[in-house]
N, C-alpha and C. Protein backbone atom coordinates (compact mmCIF):
# COMPACT_ATOMS: atom_id res chain seq x y z
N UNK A 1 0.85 -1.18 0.00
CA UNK A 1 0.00 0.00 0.00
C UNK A 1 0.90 1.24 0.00
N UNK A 2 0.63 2.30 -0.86
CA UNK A 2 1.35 3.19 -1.02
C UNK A 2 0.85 4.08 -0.15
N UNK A 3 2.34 5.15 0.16
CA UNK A 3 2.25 5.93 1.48
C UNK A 3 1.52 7.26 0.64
N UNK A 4 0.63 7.97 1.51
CA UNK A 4 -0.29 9.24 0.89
C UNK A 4 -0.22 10.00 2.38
N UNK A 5 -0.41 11.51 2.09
CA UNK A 5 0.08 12.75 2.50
C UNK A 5 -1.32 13.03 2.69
N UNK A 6 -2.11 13.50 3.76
CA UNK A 6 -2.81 14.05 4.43
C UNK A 6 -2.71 15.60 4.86
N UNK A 7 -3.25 16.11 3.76
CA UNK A 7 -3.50 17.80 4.13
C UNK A 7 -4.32 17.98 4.97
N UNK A 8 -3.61 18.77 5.97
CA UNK A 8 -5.07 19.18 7.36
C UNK A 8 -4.46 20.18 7.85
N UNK A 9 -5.76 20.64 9.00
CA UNK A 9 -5.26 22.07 9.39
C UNK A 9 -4.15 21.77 10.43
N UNK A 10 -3.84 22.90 10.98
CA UNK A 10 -3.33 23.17 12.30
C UNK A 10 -3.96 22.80 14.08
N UNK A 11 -5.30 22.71 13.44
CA UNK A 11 -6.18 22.36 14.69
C UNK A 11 -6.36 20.66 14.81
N UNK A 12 -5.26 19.44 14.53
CA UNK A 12 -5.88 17.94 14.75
C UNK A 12 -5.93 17.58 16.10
N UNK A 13 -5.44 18.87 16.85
CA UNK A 13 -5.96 18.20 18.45
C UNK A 13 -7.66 18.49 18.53
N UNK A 14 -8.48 18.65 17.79
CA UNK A 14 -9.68 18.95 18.23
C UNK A 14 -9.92 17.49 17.69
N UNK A 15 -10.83 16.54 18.30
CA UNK A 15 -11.54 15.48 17.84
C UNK A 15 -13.07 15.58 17.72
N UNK A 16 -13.51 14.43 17.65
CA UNK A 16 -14.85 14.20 17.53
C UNK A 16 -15.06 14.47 16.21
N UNK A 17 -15.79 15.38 15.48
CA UNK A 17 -16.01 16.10 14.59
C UNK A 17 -15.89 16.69 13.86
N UNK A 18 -14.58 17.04 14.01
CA UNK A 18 -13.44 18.19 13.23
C UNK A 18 -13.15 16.98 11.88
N UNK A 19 -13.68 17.94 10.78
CA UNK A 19 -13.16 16.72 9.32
C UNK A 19 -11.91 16.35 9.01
N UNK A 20 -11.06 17.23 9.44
CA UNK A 20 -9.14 16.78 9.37
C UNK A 20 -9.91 15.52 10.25
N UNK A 21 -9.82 15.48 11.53
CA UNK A 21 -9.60 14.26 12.19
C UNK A 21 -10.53 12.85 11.90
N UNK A 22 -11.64 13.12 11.39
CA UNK A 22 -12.42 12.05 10.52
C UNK A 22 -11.26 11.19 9.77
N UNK A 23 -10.80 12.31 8.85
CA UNK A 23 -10.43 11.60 7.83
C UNK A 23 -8.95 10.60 8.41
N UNK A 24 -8.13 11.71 9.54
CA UNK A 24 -7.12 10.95 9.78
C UNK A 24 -7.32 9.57 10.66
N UNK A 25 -8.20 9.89 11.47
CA UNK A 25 -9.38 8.13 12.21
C UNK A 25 -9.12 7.21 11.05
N UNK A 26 -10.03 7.75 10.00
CA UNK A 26 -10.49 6.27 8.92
C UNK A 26 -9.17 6.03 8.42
N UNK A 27 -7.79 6.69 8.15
CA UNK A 27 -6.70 6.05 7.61
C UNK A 27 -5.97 5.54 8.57
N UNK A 28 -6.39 5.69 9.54
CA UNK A 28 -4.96 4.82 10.88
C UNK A 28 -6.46 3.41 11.32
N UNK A 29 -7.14 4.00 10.67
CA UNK A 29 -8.16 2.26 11.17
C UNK A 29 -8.11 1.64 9.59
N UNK A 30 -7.84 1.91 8.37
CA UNK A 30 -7.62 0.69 7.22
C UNK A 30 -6.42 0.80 7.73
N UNK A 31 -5.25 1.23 8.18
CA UNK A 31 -4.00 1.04 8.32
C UNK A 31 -3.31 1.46 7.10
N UNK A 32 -3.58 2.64 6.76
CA UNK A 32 -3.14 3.27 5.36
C UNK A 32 -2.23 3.90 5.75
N UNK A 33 -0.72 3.95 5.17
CA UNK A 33 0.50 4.42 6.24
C UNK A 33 0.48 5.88 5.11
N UNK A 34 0.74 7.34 5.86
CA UNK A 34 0.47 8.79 5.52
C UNK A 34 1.58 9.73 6.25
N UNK A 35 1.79 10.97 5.77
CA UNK A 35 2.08 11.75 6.63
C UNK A 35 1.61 12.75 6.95
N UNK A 36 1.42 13.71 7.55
CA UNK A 36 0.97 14.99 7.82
C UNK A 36 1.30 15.74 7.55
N UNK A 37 0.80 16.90 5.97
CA UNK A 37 1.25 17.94 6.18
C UNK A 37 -0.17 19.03 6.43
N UNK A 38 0.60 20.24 7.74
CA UNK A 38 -0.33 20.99 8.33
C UNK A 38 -0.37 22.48 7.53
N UNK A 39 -1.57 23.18 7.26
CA UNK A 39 -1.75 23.97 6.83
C UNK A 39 -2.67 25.40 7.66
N UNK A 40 -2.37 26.39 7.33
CA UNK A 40 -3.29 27.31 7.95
C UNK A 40 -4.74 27.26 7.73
N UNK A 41 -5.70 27.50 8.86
CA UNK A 41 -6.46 27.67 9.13
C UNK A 41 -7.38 28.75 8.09
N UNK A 42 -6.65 29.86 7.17
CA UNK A 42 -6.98 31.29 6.75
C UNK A 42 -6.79 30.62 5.79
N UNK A 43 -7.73 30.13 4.23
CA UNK A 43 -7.61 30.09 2.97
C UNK A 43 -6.41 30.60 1.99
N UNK A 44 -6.50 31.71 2.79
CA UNK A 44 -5.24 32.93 1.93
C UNK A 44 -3.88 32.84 2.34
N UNK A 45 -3.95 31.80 3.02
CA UNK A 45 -2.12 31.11 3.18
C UNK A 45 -1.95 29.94 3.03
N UNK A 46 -3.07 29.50 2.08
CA UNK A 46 -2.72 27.92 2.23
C UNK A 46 -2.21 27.65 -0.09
N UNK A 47 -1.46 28.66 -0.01
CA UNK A 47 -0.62 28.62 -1.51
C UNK A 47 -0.03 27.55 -1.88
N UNK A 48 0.84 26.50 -0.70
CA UNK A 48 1.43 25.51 -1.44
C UNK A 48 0.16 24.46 -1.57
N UNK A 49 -0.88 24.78 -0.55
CA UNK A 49 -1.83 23.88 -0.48
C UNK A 49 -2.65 23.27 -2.01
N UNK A 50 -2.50 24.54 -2.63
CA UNK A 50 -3.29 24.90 -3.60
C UNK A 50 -1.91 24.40 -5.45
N UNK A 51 -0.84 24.37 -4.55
CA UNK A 51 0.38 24.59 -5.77
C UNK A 51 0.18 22.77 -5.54
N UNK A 52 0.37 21.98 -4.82
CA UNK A 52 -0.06 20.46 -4.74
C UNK A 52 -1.16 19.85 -5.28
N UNK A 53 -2.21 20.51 -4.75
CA UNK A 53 -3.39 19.71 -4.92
C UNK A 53 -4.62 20.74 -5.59
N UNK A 54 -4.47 22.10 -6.21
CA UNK A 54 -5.03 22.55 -6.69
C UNK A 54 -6.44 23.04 -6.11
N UNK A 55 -6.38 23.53 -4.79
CA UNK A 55 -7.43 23.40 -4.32
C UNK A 55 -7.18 23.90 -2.95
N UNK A 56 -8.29 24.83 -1.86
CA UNK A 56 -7.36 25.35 -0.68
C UNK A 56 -8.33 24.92 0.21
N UNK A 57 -9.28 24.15 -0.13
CA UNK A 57 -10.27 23.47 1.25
C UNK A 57 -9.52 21.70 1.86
N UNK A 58 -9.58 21.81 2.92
CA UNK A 58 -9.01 20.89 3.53
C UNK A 58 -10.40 19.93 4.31
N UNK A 59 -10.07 18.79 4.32
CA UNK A 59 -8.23 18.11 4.28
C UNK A 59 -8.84 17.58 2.87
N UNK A 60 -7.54 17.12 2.49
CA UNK A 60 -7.04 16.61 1.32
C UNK A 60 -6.36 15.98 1.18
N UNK A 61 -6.25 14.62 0.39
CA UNK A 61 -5.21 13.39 0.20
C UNK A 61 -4.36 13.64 -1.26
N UNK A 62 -3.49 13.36 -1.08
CA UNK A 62 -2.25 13.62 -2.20
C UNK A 62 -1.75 11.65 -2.45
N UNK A 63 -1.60 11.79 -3.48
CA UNK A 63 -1.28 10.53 -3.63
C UNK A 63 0.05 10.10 -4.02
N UNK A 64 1.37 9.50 -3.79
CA UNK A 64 2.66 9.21 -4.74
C UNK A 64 2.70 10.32 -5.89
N UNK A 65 1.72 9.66 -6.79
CA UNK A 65 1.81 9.92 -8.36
C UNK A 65 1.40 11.12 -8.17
N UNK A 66 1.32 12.32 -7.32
CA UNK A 66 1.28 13.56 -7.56
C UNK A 66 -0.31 14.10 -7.51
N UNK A 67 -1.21 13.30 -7.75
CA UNK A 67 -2.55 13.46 -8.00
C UNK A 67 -3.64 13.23 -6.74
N UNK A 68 -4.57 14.30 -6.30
CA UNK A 68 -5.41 14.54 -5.20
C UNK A 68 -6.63 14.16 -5.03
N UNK A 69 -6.88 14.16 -3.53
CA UNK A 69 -8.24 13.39 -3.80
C UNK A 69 -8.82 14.54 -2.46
N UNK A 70 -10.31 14.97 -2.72
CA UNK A 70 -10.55 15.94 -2.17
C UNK A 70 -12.23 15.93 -2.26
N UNK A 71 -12.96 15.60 -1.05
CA UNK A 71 -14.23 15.76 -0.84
C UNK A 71 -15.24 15.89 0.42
N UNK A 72 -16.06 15.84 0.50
CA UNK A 72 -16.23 15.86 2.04
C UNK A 72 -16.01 15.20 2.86
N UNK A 73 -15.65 15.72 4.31
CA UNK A 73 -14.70 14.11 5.11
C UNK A 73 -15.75 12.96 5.14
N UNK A 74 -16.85 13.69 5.49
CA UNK A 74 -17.64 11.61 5.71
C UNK A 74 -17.57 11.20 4.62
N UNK A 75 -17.61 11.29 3.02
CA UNK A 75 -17.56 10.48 1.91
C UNK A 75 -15.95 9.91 1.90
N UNK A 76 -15.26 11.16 2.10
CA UNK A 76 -13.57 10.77 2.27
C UNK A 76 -13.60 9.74 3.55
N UNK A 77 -14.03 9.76 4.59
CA UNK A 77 -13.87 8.77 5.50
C UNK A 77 -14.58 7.07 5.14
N UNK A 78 -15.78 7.57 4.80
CA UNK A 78 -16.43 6.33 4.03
C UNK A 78 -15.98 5.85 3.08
N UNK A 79 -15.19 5.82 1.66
CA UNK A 79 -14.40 5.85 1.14
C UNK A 79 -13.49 4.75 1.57
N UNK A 80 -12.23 5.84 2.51
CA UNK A 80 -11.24 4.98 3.03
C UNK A 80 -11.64 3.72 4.05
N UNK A 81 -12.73 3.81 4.70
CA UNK A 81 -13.13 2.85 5.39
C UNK A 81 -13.59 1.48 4.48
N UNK A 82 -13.88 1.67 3.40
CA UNK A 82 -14.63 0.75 2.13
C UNK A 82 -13.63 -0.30 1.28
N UNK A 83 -12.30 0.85 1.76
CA UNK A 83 -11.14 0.35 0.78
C UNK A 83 -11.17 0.74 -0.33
N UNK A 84 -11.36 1.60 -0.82
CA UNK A 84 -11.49 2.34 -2.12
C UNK A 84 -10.34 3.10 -2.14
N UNK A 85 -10.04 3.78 -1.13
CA UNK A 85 -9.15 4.75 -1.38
C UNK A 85 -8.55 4.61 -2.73
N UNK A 86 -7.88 4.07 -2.64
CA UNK A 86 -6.76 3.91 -4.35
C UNK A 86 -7.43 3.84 -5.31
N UNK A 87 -8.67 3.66 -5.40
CA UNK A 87 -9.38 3.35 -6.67
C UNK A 87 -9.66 4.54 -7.79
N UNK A 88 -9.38 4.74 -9.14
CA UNK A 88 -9.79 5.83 -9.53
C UNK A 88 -11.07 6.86 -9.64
């Protein structure tokens, strides 16, 4: 399983509800190995966010091959929970 990059904010100590942390739950429960990169909170500083993955709403999955995956966390969590993730 290939390793994928998890765009999220600055806030993953908030749980429960917060969609960064949805999404990072459902990849440490398929056991999808990721890293964290953290971004600002303010739209208007999140430039590399946008130079990666084309796009400045978070979170967001980046894949190896350069290419993003980006939607609402419960579909993104449902998703990765399904085993889809990788799928085109």
């Amino acid at each position: 399983m290939e390793k994928v990059t998890l765009h999220c904010c600055n806030y993953m100590w908030i749980h429960g509800p917060h969609p960064c942390h949805k999404v990072r739950k459902a990849l440490d429960e398929a056991g999808v190995p990721y890293e964290l990169a953290h971004h600002s909170k303010l739209k208007s500083k999140r430039d590399d966010l946008r130079a990666r993955t084309g796009q400045d709403v978070l979170p967001a999955i980046e894949f190896a091959d350069g290419h993003a995956y980006r939607a609402e966390s419960r579909d993104m969590a449902a998703r990765i929970a399904a085993g889809k993730l990788f799928e085109s």
